[in-house]
Protein backbone atom coordinates (compact mmCIF):
# COMPACT_ATOMS: atom_id res chain seq x y z
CA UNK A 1 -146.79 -28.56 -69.33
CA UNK A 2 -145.20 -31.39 -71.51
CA UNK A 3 -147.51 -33.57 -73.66
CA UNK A 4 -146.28 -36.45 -72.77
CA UNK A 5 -146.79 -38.18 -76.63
CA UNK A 6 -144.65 -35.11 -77.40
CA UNK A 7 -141.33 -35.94 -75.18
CA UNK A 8 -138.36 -36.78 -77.31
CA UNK A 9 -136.04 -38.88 -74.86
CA UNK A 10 -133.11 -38.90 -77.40
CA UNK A 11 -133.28 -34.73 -77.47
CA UNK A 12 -130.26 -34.62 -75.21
CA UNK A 13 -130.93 -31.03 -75.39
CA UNK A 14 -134.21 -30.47 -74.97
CA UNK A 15 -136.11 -29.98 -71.42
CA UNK A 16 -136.01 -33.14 -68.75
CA UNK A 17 -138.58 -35.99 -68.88
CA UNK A 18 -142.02 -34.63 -67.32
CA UNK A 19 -142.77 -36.77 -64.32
CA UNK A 20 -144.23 -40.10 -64.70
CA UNK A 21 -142.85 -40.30 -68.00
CA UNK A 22 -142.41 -43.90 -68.72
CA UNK A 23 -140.51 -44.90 -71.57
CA UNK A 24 -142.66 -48.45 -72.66
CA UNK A 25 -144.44 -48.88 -69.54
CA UNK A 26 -140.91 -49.13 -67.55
CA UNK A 27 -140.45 -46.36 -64.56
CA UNK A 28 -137.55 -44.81 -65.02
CA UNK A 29 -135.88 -44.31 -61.52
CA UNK A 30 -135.01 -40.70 -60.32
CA UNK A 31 -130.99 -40.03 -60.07
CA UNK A 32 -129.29 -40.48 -56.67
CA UNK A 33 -127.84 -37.73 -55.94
CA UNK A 34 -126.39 -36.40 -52.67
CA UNK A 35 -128.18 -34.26 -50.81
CA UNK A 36 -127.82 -30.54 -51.12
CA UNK A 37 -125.47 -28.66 -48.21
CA UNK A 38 -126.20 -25.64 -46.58
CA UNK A 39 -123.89 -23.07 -45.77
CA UNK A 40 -121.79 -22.53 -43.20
CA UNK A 41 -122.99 -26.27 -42.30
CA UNK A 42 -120.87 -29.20 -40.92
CA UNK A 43 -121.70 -31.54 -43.48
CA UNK A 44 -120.53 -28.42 -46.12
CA UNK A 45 -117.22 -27.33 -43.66
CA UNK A 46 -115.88 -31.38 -43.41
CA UNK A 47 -116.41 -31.52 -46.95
CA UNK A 48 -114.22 -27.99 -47.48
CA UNK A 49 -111.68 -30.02 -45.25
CA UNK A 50 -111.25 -32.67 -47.09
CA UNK A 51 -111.42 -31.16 -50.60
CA UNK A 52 -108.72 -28.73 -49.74
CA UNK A 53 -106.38 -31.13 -48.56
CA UNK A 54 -106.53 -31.41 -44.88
CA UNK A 55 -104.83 -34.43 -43.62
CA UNK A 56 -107.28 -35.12 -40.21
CA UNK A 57 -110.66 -33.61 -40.34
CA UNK A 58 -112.75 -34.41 -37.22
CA UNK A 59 -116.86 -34.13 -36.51
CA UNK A 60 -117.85 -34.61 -32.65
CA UNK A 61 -121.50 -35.31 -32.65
CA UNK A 62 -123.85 -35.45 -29.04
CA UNK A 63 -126.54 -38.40 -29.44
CA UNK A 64 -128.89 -38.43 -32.29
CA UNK A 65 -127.50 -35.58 -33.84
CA UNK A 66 -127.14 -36.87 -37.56
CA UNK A 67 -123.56 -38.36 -37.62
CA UNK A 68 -123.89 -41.22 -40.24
CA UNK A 69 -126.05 -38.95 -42.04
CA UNK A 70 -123.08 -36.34 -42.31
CA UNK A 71 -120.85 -39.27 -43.36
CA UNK A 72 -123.37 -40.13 -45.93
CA UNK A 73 -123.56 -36.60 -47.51
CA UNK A 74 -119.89 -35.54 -47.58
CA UNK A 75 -119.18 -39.05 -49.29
CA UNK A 76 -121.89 -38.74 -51.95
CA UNK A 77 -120.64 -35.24 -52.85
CA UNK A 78 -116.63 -36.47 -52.93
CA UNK A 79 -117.27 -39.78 -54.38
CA UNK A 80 -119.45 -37.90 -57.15
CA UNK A 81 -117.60 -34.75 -57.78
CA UNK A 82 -114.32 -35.79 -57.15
CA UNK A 83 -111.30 -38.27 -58.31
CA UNK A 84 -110.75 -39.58 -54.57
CA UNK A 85 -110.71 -43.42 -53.91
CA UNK A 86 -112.90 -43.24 -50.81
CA UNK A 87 -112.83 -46.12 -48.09
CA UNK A 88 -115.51 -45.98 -45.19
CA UNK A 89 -114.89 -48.17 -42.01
CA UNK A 90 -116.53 -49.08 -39.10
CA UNK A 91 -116.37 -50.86 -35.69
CA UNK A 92 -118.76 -53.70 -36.41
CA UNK A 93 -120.41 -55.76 -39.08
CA UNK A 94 -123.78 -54.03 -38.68
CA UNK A 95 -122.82 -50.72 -38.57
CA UNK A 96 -120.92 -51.36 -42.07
CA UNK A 97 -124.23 -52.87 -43.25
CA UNK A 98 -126.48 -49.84 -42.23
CA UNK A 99 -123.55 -47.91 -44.01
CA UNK A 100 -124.08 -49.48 -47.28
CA UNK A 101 -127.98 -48.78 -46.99
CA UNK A 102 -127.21 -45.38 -46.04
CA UNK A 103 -124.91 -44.45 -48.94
CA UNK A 104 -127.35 -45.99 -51.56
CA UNK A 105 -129.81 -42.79 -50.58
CA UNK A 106 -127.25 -40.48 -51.81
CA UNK A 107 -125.51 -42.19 -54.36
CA UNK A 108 -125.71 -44.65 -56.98
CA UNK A 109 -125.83 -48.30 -55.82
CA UNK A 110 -123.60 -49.21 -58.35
CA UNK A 111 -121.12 -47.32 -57.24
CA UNK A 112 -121.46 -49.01 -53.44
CA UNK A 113 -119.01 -52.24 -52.62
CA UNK A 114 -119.63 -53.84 -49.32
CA UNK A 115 -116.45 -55.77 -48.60
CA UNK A 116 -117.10 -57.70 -45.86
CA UNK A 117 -117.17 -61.77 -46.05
CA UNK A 118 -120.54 -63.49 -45.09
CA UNK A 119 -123.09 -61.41 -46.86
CA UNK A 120 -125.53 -62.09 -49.10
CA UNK A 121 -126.40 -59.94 -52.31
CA UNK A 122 -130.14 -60.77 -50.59
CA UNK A 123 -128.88 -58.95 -47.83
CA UNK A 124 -128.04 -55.59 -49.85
CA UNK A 125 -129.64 -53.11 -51.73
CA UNK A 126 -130.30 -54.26 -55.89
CA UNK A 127 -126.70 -52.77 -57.54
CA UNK A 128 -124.39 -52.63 -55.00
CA UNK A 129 -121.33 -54.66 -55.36
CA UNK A 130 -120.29 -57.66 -53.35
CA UNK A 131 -116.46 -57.72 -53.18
CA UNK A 132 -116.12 -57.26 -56.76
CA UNK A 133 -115.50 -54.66 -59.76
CA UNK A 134 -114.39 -51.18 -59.19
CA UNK A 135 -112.96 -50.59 -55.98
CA UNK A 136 -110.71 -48.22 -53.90
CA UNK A 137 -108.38 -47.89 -57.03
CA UNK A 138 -111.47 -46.41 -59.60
CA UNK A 139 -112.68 -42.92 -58.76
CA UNK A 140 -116.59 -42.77 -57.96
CA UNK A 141 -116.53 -46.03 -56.14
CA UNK A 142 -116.75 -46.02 -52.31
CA UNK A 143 -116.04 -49.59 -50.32
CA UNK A 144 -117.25 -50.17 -47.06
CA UNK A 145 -115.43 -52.22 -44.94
CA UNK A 146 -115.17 -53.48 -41.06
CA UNK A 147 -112.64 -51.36 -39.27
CA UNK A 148 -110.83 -55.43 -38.78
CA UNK A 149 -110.38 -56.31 -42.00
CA UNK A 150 -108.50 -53.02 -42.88
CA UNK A 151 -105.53 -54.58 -40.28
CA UNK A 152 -102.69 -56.99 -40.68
CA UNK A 153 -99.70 -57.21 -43.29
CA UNK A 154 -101.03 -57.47 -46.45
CA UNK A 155 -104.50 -56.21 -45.56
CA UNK A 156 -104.17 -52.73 -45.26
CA UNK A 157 -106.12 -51.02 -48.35
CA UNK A 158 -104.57 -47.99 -50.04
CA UNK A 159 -107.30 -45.20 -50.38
CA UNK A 160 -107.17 -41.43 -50.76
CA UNK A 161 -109.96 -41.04 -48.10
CA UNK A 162 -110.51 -43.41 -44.75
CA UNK A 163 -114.00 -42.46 -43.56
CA UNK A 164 -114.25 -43.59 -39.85
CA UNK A 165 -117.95 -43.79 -38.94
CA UNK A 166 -118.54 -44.20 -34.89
CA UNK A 167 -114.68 -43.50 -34.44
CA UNK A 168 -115.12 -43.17 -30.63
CA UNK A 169 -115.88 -46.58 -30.56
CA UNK A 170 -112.26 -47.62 -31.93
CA UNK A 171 -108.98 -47.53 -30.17
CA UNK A 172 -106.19 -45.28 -31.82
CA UNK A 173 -104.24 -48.12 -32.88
CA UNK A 174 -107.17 -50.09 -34.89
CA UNK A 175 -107.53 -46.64 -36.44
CA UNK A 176 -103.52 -45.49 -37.39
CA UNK A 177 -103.15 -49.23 -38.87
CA UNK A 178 -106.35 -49.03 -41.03
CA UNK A 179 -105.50 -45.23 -42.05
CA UNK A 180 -102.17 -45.90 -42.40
CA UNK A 181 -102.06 -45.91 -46.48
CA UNK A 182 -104.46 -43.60 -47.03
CA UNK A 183 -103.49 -39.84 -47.57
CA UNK A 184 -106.50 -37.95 -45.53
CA UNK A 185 -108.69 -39.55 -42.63
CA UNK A 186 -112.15 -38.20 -41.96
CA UNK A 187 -113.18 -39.57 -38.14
CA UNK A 188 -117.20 -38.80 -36.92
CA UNK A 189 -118.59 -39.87 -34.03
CA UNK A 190 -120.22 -39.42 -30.40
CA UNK A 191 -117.42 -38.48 -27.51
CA UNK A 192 -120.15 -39.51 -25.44
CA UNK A 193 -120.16 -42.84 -26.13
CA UNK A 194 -118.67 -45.80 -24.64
CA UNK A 195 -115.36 -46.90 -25.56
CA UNK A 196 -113.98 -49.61 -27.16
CA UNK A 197 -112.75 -52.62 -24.44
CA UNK A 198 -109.04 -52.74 -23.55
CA UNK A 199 -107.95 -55.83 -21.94
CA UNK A 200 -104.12 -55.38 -21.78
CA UNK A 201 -102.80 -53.44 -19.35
CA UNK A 202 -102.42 -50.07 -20.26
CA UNK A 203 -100.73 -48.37 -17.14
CA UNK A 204 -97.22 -47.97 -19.81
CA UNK A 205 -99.16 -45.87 -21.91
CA UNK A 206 -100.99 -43.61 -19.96
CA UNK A 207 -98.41 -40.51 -20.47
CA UNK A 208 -98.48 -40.58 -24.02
CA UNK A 209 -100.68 -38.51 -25.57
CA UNK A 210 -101.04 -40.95 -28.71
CA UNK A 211 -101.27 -44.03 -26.66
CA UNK A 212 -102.58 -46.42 -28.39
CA UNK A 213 -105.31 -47.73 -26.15
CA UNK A 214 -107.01 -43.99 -26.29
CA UNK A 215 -110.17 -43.79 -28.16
CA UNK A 216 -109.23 -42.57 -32.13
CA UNK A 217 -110.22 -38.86 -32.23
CA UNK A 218 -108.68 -37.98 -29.06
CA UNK A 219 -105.17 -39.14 -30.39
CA UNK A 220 -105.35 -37.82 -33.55
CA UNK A 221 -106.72 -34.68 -32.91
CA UNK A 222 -103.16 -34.15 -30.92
CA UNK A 223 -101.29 -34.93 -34.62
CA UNK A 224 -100.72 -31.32 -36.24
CA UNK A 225 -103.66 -29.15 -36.53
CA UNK A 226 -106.83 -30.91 -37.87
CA UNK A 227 -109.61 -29.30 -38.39
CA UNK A 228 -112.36 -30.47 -34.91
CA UNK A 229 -116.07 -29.80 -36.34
CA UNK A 230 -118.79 -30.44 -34.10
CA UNK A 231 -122.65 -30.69 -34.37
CA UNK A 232 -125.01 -28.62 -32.67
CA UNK A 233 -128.35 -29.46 -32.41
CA UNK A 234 -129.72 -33.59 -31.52
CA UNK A 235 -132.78 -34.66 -33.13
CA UNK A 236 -133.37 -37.59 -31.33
CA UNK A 237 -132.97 -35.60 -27.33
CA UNK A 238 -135.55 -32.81 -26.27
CA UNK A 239 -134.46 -30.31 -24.24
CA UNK A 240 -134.23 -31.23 -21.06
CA UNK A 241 -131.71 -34.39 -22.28
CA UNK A 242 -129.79 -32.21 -24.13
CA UNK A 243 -128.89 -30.17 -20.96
CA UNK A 244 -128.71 -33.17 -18.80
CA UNK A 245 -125.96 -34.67 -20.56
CA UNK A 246 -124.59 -31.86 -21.76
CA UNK A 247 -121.64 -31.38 -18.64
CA UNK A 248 -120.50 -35.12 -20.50
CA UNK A 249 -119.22 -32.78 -23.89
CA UNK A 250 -116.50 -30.24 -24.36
CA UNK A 251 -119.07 -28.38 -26.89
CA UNK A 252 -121.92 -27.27 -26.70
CA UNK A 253 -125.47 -28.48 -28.36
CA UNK A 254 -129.04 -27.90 -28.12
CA UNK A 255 -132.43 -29.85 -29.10
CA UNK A 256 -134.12 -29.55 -32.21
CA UNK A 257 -136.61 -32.73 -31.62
CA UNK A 258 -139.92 -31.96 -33.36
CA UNK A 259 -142.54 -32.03 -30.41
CA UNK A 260 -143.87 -35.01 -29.01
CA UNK A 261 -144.43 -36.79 -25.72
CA UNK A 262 -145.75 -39.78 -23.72
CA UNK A 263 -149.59 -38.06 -22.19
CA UNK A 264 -148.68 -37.76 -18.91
CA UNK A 265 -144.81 -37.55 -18.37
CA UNK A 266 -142.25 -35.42 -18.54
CA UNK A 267 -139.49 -36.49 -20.84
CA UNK A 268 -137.36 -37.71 -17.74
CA UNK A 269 -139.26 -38.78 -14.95
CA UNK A 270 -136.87 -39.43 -11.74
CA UNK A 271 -138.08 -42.92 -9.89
CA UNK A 272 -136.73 -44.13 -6.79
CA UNK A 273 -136.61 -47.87 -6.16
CA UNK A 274 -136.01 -49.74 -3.08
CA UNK A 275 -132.24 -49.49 -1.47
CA UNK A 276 -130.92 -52.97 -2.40
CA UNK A 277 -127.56 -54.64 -1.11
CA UNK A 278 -126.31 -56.18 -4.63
CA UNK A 279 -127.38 -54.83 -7.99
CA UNK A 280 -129.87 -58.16 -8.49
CA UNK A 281 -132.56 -57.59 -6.04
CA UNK A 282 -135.58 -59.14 -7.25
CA UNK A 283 -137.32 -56.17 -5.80
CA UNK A 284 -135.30 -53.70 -7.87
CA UNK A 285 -135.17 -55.56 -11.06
CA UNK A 286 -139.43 -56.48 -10.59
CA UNK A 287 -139.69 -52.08 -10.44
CA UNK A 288 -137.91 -51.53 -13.76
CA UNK A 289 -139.97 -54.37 -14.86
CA UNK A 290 -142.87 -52.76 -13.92
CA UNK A 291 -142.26 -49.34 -14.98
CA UNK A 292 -141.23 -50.67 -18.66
CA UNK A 293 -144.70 -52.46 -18.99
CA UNK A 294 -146.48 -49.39 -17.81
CA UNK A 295 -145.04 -47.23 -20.99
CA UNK A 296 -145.71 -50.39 -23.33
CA UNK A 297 -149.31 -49.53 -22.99
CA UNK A 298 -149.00 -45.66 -22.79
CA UNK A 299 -150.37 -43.14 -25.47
CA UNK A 300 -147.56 -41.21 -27.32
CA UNK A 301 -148.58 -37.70 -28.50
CA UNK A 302 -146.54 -36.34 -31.48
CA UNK A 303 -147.41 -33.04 -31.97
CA UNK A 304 -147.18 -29.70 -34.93
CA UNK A 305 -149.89 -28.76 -36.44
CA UNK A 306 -152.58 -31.46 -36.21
CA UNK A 307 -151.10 -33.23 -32.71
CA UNK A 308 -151.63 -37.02 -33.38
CA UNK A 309 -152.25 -39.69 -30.52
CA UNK A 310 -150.34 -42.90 -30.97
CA UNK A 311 -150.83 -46.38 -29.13
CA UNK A 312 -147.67 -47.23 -27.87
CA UNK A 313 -146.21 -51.18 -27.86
CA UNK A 314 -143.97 -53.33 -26.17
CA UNK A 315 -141.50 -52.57 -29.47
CA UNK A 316 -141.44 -48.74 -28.35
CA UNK A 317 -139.51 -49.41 -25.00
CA UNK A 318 -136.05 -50.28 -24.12
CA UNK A 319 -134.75 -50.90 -20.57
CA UNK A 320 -130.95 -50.16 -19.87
CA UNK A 321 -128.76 -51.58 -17.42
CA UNK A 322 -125.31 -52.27 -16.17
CA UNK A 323 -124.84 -55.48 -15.84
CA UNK A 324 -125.32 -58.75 -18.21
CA UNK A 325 -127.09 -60.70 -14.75
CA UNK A 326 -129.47 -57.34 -14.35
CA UNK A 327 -131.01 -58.42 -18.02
CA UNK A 328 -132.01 -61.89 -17.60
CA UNK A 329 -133.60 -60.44 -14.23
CA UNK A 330 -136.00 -58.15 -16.09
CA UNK A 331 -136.68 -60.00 -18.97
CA UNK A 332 -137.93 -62.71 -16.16
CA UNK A 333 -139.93 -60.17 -14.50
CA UNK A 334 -141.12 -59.27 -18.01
CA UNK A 335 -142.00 -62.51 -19.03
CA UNK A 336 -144.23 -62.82 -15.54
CA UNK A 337 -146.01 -59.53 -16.38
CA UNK A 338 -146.90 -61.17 -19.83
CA UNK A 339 -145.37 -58.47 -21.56
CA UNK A 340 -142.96 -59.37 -24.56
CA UNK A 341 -141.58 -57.34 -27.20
CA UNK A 342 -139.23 -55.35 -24.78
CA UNK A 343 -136.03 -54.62 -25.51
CA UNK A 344 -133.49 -55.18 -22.59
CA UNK A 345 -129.80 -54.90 -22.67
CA UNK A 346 -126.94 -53.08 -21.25
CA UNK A 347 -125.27 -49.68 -21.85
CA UNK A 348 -122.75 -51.49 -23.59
CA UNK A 349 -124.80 -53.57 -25.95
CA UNK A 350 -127.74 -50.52 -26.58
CA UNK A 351 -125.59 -48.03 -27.44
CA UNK A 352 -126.64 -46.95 -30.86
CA UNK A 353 -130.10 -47.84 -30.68
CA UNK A 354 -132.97 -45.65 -29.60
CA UNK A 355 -136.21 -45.89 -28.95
CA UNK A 356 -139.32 -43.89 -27.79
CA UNK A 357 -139.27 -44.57 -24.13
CA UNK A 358 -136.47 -46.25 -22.04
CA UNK A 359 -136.31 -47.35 -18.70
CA UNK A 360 -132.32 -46.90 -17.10
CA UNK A 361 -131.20 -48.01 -14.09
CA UNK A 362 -128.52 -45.57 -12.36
CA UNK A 363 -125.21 -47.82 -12.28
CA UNK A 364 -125.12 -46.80 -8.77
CA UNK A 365 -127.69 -49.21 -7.35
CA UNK A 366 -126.87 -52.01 -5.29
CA UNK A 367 -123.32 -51.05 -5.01
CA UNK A 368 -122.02 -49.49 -1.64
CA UNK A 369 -119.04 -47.68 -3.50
CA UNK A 370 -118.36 -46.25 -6.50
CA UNK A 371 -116.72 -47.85 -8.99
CA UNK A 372 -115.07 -47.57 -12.47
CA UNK A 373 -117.65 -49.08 -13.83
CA UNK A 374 -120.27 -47.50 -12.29
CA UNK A 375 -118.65 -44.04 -12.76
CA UNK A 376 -117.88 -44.46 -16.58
CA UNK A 377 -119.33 -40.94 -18.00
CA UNK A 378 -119.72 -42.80 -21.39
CA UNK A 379 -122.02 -45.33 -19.77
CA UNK A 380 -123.82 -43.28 -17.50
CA UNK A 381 -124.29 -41.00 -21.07
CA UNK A 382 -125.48 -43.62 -23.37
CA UNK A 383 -128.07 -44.80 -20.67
CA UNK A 384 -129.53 -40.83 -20.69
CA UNK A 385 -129.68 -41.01 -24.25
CA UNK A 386 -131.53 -43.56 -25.87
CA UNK A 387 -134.90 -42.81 -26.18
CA UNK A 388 -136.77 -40.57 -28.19
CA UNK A 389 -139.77 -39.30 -26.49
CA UNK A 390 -139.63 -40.06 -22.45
CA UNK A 391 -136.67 -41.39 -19.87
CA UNK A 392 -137.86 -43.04 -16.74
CA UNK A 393 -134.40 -42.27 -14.48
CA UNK A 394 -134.68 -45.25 -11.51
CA UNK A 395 -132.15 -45.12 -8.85
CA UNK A 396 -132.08 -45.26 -5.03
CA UNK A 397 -131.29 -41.37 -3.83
CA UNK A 398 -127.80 -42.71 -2.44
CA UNK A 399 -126.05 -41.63 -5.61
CA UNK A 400 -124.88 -38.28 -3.71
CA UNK A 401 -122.88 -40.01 -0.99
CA UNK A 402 -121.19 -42.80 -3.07
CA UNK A 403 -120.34 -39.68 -5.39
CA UNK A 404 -118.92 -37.71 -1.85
CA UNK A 405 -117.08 -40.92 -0.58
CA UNK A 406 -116.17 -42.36 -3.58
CA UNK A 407 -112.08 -42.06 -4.97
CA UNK A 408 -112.32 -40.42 -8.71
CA UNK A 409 -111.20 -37.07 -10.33
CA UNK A 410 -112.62 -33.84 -9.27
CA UNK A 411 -113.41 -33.71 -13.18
CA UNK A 412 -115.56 -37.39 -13.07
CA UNK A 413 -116.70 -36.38 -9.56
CA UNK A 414 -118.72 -33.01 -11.21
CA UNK A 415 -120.22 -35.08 -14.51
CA UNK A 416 -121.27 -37.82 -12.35
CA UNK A 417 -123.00 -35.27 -9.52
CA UNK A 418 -123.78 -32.84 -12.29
CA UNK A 419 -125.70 -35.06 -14.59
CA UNK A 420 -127.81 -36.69 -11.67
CA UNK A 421 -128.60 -33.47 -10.11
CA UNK A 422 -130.07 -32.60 -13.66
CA UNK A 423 -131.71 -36.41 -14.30
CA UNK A 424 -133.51 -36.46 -10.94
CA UNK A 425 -134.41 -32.67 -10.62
């Protein structure tokens, strides 16, 4: 062992500095530095892709699965082994702020520049860069950016590497124009998920296989021959999740969640609620309410080695549902069951979060026919998906016949059926 009166800090060539060596009282912080890869992993075969040269490299990911985390690690490594300028976009605002937060685990904060408009240095972690020094044109720095601000003339950065984090959540279009000066595009993100909103009308494009309203992987994995990675294992989904959305992917995963559980429940518990005539019955709305409170006070068991029982709160549970009137319903019903803390939103506006119990109504209720809404796999997949621990399924046991009588694709028709039969078995 070191004495640590003994250390010479200036011996470049001598061993490290023990730990807790402190240099006049000051810690000295460890090095970022990205995490280590493992072989034959897809963090280790998307960075292969892009170090060789591959123009498109694309990583499918089922829910909870590690995505940003593979973003963050094959980043760190190019942006500190390599001489790429490396730019990393998203859809939204927050995701490019959890980006920057991300990279700083991995990498030097001072080698971090959040360009975005409207954010404080308060905001970010101490050393990255607000809009200023280094950039896309010095090697070592990565920029984060909004998927929006990489579009219009004059805006479009030049970069060796465009990083698309969440890329099913982007059109085709947003994605070519951003990309569109930089050599090699590296897309991640959740098939699963729900797309981004089109409001033209797309009917011209439907033939063309890079149409421009089609989410961003699917178009450019029809340009040449990228390389298609996808992940394998969710951390977030147990087992009987994984294999009830599973029929929504074209690859297949399986659950490594460490083992835990709400005393009591299964991790999807199937509950029927009344048969209502609109999606806003009071009745309806009041059982979701109900159930949501119930798990607010529940006992979560996390289990291993020395199992551990926790006290669940209102903070632990989400409810999901379809529609923007279906929220204020719930959160009224809430609010008379004094419970606050709750998180209630839709499909739409949850996707991306996750918590350890969620309550999801089935799209299906209150409707007399299916609809596109209603039958949107990515919807009816982000609602399975959310939670951590337990899934309280609610729907009305009609979902069967408005599947039979309903006008979709044989292909829709099978998730839809599929995925029930599997929620509510």
């Amino acid at each position: 062992m070191l004495n640590l009166d003994e250390y010479d800090p200036f011996d470049l060539e001598g061993p490290p500095p023990p730990e807790g060596w402190t240099p006049g009282g000051v810690p000295v912080p460890a090095p970022v530095v990205a995490a280590s890869l493992e072989i034959d992993s897809v963090a280790a075969k998307a960075l292969y892709s892009v170090w060789s040269g591959e123009r498109i490299t694309i990583v499918d990911s089922p829910p909870g699965a590690g995505k940003t985390l593979t973003v963050v690690t094959v980043v760190a490594h190019l942006a500190q082994r390599s001489a790429l300028r490396i730019i990393v976009a998203t859809p939204t605002r927050a995701q490019a702020m959890s980006m920057v937060w991300r990279l700083t685990e991995q990498m030097p904060a001072s080698k971090v520049i959040m360009a975005m408009s409207g954010v404080s240095k308060l905001d970010l972690p101490t050393g990255v860069l607000l809009q200023q020094g280094g950039g896309p044109g010095d090697p070592g720095f990565v920029e984060v950016r909004t998927l929006a601000s990489c579009q219009g003339i004059g805006r479009t950065p030049d970069a060796d590497l465009m990083v698309i984090d969440e890329a099913y959540q982007s059109t085709y279009a947003a994605a070519a124009i951003a990309a569109s000066r930089s050599d090699q595009v590296l897309l991640v993100g959740d098939p699963g998920q729900i797309g981004p909103v089109v409001t033209a009308d797309t009917m011209a494009w439907e033939q063309m296989s890079l149409a421009p309203h089609r989410r961003a992987p699917e178009a450019f994995a029809k340009i040449g021959s990228p390389t298609r990675l996808s992940l394998s294992s969710t951390w977030r989904l147990g087992q009987q999740a994984a294999a009830a959305i599973a029929p929504l992917y074209r690859f297949g995963f399986t659950s490594s969640r460490p083992e835990r559980a709400i005393v009591g429940l299964n991790e999807i518990e199937p509950l029927l609620v009344p048969v209502a005539e609109n999606p806003y019955d009071p009745a309806v709305l009041g059982a979701v309410a109900e159930q949501a409170a119930a798990l607010s006070e529940a006992t979560l068991l996390l289990g291993g080695d020395h199992p551990e029982e926790v006290q669940m709160t209102p903070e632990d549970v989400a409810v999901v549902v379809s529609h923007n009137a279906q929220v204020s319903g719930v959160m009224g019903q809430l609010h008379m069951l004094g419970v606050r803390g709750v998180e209630v939103g839709t499909a739409d506006r949850l996707q991306g979060g996750e918590w350890h119990a969620v309550v999801a109504l089935d799209p299906f209720v209150g409707h007399e026919e299916a609809s596109p809404h209603s039958l949107a796999p990515g919807r009816l997949c982000v609602m399975a998906s959310r939670h951590r621990t337990h899934l309280s399924w609610m729907h009305d046991g009609a979902w069967a016949k408005r599947i039979a009588d309903g006008e979709m694709s044989a292909t829709v028709a099978k998730q839809c059926l599929t995925v029930r039969q599997l929620l509510c078995a």
